[in-house]
Each structure stands twice: as structure tokens, then as C-alpha cells.
PDB file of N, CA and C in Angstrom:
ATOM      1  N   UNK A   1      23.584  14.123 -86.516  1.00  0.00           N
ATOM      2  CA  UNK A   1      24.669  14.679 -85.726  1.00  0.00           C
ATOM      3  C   UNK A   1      25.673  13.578 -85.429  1.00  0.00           C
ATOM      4  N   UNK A   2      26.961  14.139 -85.215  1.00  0.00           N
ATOM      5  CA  UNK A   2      28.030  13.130 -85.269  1.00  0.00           C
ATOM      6  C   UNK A   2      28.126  13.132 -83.759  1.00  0.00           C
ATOM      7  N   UNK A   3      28.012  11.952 -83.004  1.00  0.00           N
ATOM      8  CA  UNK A   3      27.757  11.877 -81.467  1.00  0.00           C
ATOM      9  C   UNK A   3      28.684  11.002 -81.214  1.00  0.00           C
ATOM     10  N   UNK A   4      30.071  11.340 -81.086  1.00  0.00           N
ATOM     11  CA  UNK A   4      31.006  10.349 -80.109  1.00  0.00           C
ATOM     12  C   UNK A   4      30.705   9.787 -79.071  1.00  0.00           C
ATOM     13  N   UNK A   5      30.598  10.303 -78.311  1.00  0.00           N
ATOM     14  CA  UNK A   5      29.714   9.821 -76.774  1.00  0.00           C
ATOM     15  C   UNK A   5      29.041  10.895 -76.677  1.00  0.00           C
ATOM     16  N   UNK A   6      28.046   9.898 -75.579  1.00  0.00           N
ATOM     17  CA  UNK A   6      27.002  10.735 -75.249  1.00  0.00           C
ATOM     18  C   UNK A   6      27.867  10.789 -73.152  1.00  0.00           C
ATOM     19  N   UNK A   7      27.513  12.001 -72.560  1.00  0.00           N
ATOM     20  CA  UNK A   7      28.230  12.119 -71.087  1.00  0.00           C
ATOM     21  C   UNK A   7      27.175  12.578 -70.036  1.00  0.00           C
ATOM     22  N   UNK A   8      26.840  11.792 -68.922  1.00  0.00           N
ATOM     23  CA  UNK A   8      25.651  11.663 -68.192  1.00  0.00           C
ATOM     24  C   UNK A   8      26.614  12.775 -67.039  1.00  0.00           C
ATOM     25  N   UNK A   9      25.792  13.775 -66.889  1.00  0.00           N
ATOM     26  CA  UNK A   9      26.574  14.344 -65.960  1.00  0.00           C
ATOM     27  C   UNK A   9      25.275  14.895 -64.602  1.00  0.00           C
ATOM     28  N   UNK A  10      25.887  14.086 -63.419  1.00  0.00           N
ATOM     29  CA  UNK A  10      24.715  14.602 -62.194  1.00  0.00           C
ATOM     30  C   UNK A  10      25.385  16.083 -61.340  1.00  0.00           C
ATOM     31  N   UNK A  11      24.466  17.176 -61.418  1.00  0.00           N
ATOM     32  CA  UNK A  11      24.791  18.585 -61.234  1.00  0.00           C
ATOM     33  C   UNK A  11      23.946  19.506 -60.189  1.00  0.00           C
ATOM     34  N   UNK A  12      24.075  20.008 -59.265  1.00  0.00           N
ATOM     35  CA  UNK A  12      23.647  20.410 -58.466  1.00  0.00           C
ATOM     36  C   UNK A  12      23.433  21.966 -59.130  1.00  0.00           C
ATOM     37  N   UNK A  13      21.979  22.551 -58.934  1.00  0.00           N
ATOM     38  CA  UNK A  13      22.220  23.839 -59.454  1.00  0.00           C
ATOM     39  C   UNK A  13      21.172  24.399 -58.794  1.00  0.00           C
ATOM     40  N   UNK A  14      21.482  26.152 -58.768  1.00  0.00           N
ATOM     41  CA  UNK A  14      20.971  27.013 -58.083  1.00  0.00           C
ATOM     42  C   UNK A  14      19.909  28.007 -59.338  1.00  0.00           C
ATOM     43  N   UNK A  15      18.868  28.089 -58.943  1.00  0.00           N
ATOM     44  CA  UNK A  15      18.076  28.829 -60.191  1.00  0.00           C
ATOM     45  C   UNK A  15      18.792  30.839 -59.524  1.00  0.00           C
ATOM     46  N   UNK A  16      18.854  31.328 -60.681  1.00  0.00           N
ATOM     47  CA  UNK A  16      19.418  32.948 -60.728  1.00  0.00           C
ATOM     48  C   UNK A  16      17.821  33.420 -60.731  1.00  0.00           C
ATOM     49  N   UNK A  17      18.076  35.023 -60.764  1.00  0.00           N
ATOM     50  CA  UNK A  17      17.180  35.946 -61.350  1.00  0.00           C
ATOM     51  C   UNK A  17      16.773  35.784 -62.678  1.00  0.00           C
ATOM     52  N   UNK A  18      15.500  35.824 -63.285  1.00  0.00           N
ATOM     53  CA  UNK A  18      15.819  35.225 -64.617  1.00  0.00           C
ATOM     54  C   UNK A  18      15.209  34.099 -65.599  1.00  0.00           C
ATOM     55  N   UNK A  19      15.518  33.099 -64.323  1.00  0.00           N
ATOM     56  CA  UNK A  19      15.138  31.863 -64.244  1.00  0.00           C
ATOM     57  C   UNK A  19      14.136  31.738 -64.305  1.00  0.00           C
ATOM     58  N   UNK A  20      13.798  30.731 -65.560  1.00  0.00           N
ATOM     59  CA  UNK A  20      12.220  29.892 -65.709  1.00  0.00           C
ATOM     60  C   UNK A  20      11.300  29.431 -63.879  1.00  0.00           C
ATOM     61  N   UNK A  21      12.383  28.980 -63.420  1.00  0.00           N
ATOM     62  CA  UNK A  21      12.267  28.509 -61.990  1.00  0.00           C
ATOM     63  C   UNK A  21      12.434  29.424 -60.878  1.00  0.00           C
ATOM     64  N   UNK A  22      11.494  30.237 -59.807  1.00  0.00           N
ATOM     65  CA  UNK A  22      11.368  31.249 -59.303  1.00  0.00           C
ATOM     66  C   UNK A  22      12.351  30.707 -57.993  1.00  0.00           C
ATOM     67  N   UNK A  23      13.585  31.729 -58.126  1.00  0.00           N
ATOM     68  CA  UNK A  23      14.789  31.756 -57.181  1.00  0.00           C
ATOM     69  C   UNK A  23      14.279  32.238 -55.765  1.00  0.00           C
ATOM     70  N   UNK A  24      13.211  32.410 -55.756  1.00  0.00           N
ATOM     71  CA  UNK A  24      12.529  33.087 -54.573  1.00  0.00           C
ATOM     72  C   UNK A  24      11.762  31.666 -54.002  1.00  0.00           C
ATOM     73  N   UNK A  25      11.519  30.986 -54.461  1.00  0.00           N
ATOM     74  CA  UNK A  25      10.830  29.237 -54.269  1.00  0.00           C
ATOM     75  C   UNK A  25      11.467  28.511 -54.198  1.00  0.00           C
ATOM     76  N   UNK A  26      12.387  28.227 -55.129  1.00  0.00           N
ATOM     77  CA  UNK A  26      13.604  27.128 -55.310  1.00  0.00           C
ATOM     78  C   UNK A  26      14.964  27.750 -54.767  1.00  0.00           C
ATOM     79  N   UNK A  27      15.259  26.928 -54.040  1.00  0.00           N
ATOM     80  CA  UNK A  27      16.757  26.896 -53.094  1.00  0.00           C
ATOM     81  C   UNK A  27      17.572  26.101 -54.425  1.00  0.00           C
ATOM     82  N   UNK A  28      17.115  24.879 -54.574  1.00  0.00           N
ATOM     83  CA  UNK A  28      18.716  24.154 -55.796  1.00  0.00           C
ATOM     84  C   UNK A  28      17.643  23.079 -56.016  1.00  0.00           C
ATOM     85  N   UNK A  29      18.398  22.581 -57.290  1.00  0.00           N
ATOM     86  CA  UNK A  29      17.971  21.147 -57.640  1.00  0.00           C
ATOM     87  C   UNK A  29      19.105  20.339 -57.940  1.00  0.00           C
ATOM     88  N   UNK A  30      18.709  18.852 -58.117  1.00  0.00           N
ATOM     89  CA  UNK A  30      19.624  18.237 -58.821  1.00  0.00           C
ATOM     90  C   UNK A  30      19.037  17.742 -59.921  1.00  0.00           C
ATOM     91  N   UNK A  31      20.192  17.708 -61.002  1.00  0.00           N
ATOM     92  CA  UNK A  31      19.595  17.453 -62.264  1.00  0.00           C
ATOM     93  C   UNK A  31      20.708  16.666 -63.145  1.00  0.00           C
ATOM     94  N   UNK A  32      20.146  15.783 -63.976  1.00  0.00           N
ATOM     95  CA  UNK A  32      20.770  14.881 -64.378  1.00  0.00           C
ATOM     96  C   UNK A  32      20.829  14.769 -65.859  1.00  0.00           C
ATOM     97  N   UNK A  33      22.126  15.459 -66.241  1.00  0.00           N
ATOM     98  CA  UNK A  33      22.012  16.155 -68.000  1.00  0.00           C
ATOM     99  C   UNK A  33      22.555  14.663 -68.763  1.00  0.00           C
ATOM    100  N   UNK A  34      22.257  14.612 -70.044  1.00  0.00           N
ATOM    101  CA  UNK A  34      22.746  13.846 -71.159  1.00  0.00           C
ATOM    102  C   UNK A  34      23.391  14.563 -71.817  1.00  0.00           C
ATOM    103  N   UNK A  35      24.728  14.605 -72.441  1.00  0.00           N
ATOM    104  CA  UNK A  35      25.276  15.869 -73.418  1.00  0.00           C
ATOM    105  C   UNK A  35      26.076  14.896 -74.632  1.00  0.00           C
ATOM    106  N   UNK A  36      25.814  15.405 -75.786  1.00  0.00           N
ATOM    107  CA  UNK A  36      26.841  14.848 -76.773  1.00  0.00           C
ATOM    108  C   UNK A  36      27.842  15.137 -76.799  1.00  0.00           C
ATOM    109  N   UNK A  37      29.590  14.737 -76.442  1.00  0.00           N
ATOM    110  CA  UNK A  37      30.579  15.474 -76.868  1.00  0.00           C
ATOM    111  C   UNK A  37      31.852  14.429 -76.990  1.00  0.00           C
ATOM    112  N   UNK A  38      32.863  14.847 -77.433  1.00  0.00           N
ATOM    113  CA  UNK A  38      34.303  14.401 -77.705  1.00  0.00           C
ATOM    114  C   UNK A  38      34.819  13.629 -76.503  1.00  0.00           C
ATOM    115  N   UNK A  39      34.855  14.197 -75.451  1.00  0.00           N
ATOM    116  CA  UNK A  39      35.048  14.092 -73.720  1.00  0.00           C
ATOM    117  C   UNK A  39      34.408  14.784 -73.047  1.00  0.00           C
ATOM    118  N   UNK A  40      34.790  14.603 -71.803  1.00  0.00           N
ATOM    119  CA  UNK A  40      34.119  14.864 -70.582  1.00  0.00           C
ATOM    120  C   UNK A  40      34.116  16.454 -70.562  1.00  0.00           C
ATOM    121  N   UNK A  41      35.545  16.933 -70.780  1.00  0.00           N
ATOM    122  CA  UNK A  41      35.343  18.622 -70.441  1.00  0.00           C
ATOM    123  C   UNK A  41      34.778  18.613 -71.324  1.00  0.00           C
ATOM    124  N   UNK A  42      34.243  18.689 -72.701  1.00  0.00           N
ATOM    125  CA  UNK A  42      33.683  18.898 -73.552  1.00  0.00           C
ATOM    126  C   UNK A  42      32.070  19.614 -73.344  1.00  0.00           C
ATOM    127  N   UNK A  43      32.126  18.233 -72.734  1.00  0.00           N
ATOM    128  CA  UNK A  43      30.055  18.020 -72.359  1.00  0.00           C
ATOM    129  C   UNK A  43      30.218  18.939 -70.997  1.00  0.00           C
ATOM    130  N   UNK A  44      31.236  19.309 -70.339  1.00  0.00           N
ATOM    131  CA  UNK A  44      31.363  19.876 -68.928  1.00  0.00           C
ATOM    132  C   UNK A  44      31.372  21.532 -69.467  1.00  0.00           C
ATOM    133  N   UNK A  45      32.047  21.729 -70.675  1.00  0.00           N
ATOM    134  CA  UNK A  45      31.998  23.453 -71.577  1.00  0.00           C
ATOM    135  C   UNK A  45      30.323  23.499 -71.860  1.00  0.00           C
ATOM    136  N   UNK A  46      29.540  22.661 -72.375  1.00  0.00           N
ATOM    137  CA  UNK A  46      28.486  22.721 -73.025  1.00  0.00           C
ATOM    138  C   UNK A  46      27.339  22.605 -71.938  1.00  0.00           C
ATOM    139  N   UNK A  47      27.293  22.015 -70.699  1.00  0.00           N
ATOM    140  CA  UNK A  47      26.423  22.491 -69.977  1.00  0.00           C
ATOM    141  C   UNK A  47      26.831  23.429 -68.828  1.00  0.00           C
ATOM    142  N   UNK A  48      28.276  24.143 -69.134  1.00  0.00           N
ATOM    143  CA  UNK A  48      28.036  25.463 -68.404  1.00  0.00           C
ATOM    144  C   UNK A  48      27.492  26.311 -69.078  1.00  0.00           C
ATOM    145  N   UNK A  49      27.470  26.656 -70.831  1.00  0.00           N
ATOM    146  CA  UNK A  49      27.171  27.189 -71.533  1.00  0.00           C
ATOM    147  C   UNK A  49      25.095  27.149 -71.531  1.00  0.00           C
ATOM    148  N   UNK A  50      24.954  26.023 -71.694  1.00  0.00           N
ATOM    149  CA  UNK A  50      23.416  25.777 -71.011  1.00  0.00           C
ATOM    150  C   UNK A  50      23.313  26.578 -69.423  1.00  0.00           C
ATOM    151  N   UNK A  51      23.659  26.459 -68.874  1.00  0.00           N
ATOM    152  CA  UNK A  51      23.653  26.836 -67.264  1.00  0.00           C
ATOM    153  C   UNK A  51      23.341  28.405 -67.434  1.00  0.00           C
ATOM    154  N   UNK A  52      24.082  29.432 -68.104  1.00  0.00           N
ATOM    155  CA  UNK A  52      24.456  30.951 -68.287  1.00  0.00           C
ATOM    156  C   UNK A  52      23.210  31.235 -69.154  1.00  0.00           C
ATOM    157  N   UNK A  53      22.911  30.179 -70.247  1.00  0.00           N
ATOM    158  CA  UNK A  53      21.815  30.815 -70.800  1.00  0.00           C
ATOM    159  C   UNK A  53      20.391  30.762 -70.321  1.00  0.00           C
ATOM    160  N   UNK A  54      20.475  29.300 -69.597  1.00  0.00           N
ATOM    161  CA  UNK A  54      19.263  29.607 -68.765  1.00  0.00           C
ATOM    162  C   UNK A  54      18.992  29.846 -66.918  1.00  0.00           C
ATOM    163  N   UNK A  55      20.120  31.031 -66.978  1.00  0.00           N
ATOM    164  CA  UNK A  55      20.422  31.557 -65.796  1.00  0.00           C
ATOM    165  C   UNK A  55      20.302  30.682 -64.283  1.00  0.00           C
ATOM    166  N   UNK A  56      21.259  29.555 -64.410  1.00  0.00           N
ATOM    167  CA  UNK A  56      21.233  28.602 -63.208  1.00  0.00           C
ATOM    168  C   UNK A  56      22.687  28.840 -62.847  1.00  0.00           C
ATOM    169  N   UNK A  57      23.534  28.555 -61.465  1.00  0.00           N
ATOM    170  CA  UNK A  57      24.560  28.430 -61.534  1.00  0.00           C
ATOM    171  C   UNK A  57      24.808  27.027 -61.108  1.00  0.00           C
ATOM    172  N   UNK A  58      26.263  26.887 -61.089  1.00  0.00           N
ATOM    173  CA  UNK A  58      26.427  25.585 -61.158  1.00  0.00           C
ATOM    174  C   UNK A  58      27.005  25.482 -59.764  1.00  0.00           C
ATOM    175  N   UNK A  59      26.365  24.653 -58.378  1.00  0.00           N
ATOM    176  CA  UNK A  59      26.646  24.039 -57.049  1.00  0.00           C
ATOM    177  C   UNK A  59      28.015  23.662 -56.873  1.00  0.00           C
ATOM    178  N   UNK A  60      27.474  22.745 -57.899  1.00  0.00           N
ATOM    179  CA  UNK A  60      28.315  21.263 -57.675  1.00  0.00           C
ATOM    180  C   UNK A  60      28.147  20.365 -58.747  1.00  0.00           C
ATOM    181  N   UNK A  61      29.150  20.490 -59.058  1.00  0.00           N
ATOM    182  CA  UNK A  61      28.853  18.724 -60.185  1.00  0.00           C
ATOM    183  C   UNK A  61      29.677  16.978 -59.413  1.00  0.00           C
ATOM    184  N   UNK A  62      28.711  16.303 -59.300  1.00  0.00           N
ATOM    185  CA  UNK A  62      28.932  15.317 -58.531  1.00  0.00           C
ATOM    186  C   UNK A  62      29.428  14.512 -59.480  1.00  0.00           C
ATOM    187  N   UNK A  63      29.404  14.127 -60.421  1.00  0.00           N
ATOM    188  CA  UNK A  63      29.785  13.265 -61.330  1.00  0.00           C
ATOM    189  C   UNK A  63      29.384  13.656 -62.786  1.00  0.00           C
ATOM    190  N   UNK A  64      30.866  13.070 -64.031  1.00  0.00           N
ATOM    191  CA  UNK A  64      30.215  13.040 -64.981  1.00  0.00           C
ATOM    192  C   UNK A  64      31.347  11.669 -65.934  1.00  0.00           C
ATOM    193  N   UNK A  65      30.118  11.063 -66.791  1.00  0.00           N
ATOM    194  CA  UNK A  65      30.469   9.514 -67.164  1.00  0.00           C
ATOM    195  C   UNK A  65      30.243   9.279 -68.480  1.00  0.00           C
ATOM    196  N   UNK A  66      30.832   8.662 -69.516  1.00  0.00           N
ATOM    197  CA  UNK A  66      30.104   8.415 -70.557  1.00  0.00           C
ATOM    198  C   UNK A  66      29.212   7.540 -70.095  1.00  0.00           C
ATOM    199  N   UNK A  67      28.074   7.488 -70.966  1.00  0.00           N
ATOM    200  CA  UNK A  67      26.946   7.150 -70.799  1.00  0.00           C
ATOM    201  C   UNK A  67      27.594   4.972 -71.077  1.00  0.00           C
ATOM    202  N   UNK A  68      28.171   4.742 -71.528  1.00  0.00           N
ATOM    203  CA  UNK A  68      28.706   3.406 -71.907  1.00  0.00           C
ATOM    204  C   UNK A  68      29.122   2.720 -70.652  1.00  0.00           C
ATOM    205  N   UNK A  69      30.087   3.573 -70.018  1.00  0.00           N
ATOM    206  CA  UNK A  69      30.160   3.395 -68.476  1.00  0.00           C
ATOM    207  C   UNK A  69      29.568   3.461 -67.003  1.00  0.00           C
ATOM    208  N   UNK A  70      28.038   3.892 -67.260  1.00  0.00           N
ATOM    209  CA  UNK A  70      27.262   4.029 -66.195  1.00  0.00           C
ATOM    210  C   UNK A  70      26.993   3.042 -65.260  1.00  0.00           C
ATOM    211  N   UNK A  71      27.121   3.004 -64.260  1.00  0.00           N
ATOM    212  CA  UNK A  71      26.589   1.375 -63.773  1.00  0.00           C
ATOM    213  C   UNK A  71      25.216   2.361 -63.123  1.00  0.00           C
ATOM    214  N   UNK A  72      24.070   2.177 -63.804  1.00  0.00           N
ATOM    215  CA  UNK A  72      22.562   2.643 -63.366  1.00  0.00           C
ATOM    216  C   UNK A  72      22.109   2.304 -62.707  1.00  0.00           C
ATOM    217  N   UNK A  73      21.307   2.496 -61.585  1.00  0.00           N
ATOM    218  CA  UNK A  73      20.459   2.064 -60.381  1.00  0.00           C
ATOM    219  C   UNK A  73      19.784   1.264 -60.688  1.00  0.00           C
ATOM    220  N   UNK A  74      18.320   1.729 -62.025  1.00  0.00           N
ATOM    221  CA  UNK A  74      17.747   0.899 -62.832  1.00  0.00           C
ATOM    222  C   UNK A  74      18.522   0.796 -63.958  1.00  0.00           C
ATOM    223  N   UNK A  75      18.691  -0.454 -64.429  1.00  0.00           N
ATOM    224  CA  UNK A  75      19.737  -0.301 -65.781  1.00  0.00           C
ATOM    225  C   UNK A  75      18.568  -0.951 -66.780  1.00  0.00           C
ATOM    226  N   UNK A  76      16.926  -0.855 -66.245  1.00  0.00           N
ATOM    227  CA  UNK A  76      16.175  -1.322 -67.124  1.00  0.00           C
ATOM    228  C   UNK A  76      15.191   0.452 -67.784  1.00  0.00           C
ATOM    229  N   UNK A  77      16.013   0.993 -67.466  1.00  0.00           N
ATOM    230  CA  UNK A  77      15.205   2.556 -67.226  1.00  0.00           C
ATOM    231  C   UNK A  77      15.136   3.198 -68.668  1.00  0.00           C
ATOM    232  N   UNK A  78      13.768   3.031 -69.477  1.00  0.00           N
ATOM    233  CA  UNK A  78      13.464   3.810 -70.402  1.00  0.00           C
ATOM    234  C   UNK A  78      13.809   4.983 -70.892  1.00  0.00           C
ATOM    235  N   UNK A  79      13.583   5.390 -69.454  1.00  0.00           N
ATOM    236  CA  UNK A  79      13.736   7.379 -70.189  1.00  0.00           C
ATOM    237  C   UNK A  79      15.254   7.638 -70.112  1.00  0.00           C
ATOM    238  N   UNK A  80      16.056   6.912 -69.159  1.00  0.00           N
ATOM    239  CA  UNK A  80      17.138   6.857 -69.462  1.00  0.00           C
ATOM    240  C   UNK A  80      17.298   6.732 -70.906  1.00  0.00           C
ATOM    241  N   UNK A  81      17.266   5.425 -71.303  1.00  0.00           N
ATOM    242  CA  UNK A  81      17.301   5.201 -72.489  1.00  0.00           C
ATOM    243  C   UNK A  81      17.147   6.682 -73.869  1.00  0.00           C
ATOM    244  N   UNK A  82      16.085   6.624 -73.771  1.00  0.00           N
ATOM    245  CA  UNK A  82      15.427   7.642 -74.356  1.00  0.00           C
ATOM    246  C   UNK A  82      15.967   8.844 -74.366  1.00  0.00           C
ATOM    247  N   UNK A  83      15.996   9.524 -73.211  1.00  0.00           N
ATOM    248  CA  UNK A  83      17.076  10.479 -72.731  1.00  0.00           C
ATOM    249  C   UNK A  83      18.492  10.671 -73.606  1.00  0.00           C
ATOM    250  N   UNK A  84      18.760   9.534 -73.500  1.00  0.00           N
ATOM    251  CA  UNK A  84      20.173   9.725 -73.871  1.00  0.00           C
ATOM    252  C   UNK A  84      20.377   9.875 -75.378  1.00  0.00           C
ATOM    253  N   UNK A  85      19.361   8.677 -76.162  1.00  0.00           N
ATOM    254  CA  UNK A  85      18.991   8.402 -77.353  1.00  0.00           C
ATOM    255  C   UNK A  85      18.620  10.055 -78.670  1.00  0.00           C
ATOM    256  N   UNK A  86      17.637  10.900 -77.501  1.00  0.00           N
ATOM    257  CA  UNK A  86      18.067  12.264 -77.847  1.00  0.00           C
ATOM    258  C   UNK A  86      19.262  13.173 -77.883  1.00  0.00           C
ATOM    259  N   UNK A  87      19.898  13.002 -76.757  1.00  0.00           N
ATOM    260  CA  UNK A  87      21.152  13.835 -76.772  1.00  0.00           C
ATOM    261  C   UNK A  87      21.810  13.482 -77.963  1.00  0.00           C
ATOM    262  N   UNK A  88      22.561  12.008 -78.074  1.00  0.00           N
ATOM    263  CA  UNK A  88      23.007  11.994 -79.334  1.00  0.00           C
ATOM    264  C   UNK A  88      22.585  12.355 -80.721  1.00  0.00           C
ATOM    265  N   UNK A  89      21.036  11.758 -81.091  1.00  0.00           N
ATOM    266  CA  UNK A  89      20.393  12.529 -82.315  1.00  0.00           C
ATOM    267  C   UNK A  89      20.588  13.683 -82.396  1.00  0.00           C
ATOM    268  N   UNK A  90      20.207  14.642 -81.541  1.00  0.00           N
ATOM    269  CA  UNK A  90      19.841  16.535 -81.646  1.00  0.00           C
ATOM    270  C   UNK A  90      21.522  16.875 -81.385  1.00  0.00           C
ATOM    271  N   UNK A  91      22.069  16.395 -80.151  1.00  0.00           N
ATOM    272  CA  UNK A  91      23.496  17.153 -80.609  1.00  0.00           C
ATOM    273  C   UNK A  91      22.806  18.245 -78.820  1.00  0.00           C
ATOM    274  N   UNK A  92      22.182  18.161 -78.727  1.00  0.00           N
ATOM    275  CA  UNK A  92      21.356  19.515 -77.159  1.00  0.00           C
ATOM    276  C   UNK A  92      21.643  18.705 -76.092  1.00  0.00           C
ATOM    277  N   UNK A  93      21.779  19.902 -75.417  1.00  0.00           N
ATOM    278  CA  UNK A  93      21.954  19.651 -73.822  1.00  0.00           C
ATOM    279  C   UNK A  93      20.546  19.075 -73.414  1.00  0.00           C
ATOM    280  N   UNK A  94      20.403  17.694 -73.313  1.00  0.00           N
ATOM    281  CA  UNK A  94      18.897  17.132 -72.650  1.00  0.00           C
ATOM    282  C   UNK A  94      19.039  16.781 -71.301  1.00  0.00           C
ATOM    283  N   UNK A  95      18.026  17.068 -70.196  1.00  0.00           N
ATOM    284  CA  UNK A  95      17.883  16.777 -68.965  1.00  0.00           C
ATOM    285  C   UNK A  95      17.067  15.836 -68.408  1.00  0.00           C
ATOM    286  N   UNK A  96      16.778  15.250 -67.280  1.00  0.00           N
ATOM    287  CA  UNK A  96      16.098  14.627 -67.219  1.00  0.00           C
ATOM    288  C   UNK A  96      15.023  15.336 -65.756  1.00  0.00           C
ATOM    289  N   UNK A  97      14.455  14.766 -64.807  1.00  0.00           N
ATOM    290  CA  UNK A  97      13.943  15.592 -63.939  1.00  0.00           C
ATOM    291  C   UNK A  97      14.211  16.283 -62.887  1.00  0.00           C
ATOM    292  N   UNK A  98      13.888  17.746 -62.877  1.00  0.00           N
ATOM    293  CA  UNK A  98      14.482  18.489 -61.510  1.00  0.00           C
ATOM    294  C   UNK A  98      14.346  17.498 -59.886  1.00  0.00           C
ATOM    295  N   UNK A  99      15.032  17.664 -59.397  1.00  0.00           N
ATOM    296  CA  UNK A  99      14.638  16.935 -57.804  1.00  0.00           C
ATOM    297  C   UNK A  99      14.853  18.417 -57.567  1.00  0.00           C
ATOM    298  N   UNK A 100      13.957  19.726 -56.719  1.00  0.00           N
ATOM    299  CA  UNK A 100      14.241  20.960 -56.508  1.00  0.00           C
ATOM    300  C   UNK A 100      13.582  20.591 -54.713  1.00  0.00           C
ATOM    301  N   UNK A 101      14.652  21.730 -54.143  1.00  0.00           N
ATOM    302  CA  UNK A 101      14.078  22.101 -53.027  1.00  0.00           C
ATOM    303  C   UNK A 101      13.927  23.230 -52.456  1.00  0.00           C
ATOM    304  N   UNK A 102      13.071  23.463 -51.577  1.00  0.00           N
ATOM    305  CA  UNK A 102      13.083  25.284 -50.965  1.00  0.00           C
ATOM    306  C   UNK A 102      13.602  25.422 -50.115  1.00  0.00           C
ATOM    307  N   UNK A 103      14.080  26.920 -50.187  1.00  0.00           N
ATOM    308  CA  UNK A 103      15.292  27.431 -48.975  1.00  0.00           C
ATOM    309  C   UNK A 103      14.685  26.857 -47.423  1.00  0.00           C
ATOM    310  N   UNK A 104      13.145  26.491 -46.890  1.00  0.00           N
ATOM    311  CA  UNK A 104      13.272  25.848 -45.575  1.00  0.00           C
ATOM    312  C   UNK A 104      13.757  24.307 -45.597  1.00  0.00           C
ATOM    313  N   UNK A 105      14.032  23.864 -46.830  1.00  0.00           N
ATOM    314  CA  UNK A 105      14.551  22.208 -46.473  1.00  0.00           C
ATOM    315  C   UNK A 105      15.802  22.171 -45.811  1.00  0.00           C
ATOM    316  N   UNK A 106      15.910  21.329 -44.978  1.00  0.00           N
ATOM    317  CA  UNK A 106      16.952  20.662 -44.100  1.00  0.00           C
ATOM    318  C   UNK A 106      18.114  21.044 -44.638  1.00  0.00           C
ATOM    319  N   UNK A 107      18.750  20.461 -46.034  1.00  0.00           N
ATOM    320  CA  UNK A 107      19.802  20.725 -46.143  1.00  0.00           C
ATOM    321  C   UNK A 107      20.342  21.947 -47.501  1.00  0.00           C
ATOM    322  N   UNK A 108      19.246  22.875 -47.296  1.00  0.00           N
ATOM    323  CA  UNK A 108      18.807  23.905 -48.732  1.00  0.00           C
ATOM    324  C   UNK A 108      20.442  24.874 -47.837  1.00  0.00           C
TER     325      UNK A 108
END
């Protein structure tokens, strides 16, 4: 796959009806996508398009970066690595781990 950049985008999302993730348990998560694309709206078209098919909506998107420009918390971080290393090969919307919470958390 031809991978211009790869675009780290951190996204706040709500699981629908539908959802792999029971909307009746889960209030939102945050989740932290890798996407291959041209630019930013690009990778921003392609994980709303992810979002609709696997019935999440989209919160909030807090940020989104090429991956070249990240300044990382750990900048020694594997799965980062890895993570990203897929998006570009496959060309797919890859994620990394839900942080989810339920409708009694503090700020659900």
C-alpha cells in the first residue's frame, strides 16, 4: 500500500446500538486510531467511515497529527511503533486500546 503518512488521531467515542461494545455498559471511550492517508481530513473521512460501520459516534476528536510529528509521552513505545507500522502496510483504520467508562463515572 502506498502510505503517505500515517495520522495518529486521539477520539472520544460513544458505542451505538449495534455495537460490539454494550451501549448499555459503556458510557464512551477514548481511543487512539493510526490511519493511512494524504492529510489530515483524509484520515479524519476514513475514521468517520470506520465509526458508522462499527456503530460508534464520534464525541470529540481531541487531536489529530502525522505520526512524524508526535511528540509521545513514551517515545520508546513499541506498540506505538507497531501500531502505526500496520496502518501504513494494510492501508486500515488500526486502533490502539479502549480507555472505556460507565455511565456512573464521574465525568461519563
Amino acid at each position: 500500500m502506498d502510505c503517505s503518512s500515517v495520522f495518529v488521531i486521539l477520539a472520544e467515542l460513544r458505542p451505538l446500538e449495534g455495537c460490539e461494545i454494550d451501549p448499555c455498559e459503556v458510557a464512551g471511550a477514548a481511543v487512539r486510531f493510526y490511519i493511512c492517508g494524504r492529510s489530515a481530513e483524509a484520515a479524519n473521512r476514513k475514521l468517520s467511515e470506520w465509526v458508522v460501520e462499527n456503530h460508534f459516534e464520534i464525541v470529540e476528536i481531541d487531536w489529530c497529527v502525522d505520526e512524524a510529528n508526535v511528540e509521545w509521552e513514551y517515545p520508546d513505545d513499541k506498540i506505538a511503533e507497531e501500531l502505526i507500522s500496520e496502518a501504513r502496510n494494510s492501508g486500515d483504520v488500526v486502533y490502539g486500546e479502549f480507555h472505556a467508562w460507565r455511565h456512573d463515572a464521574p465525568d461519563a
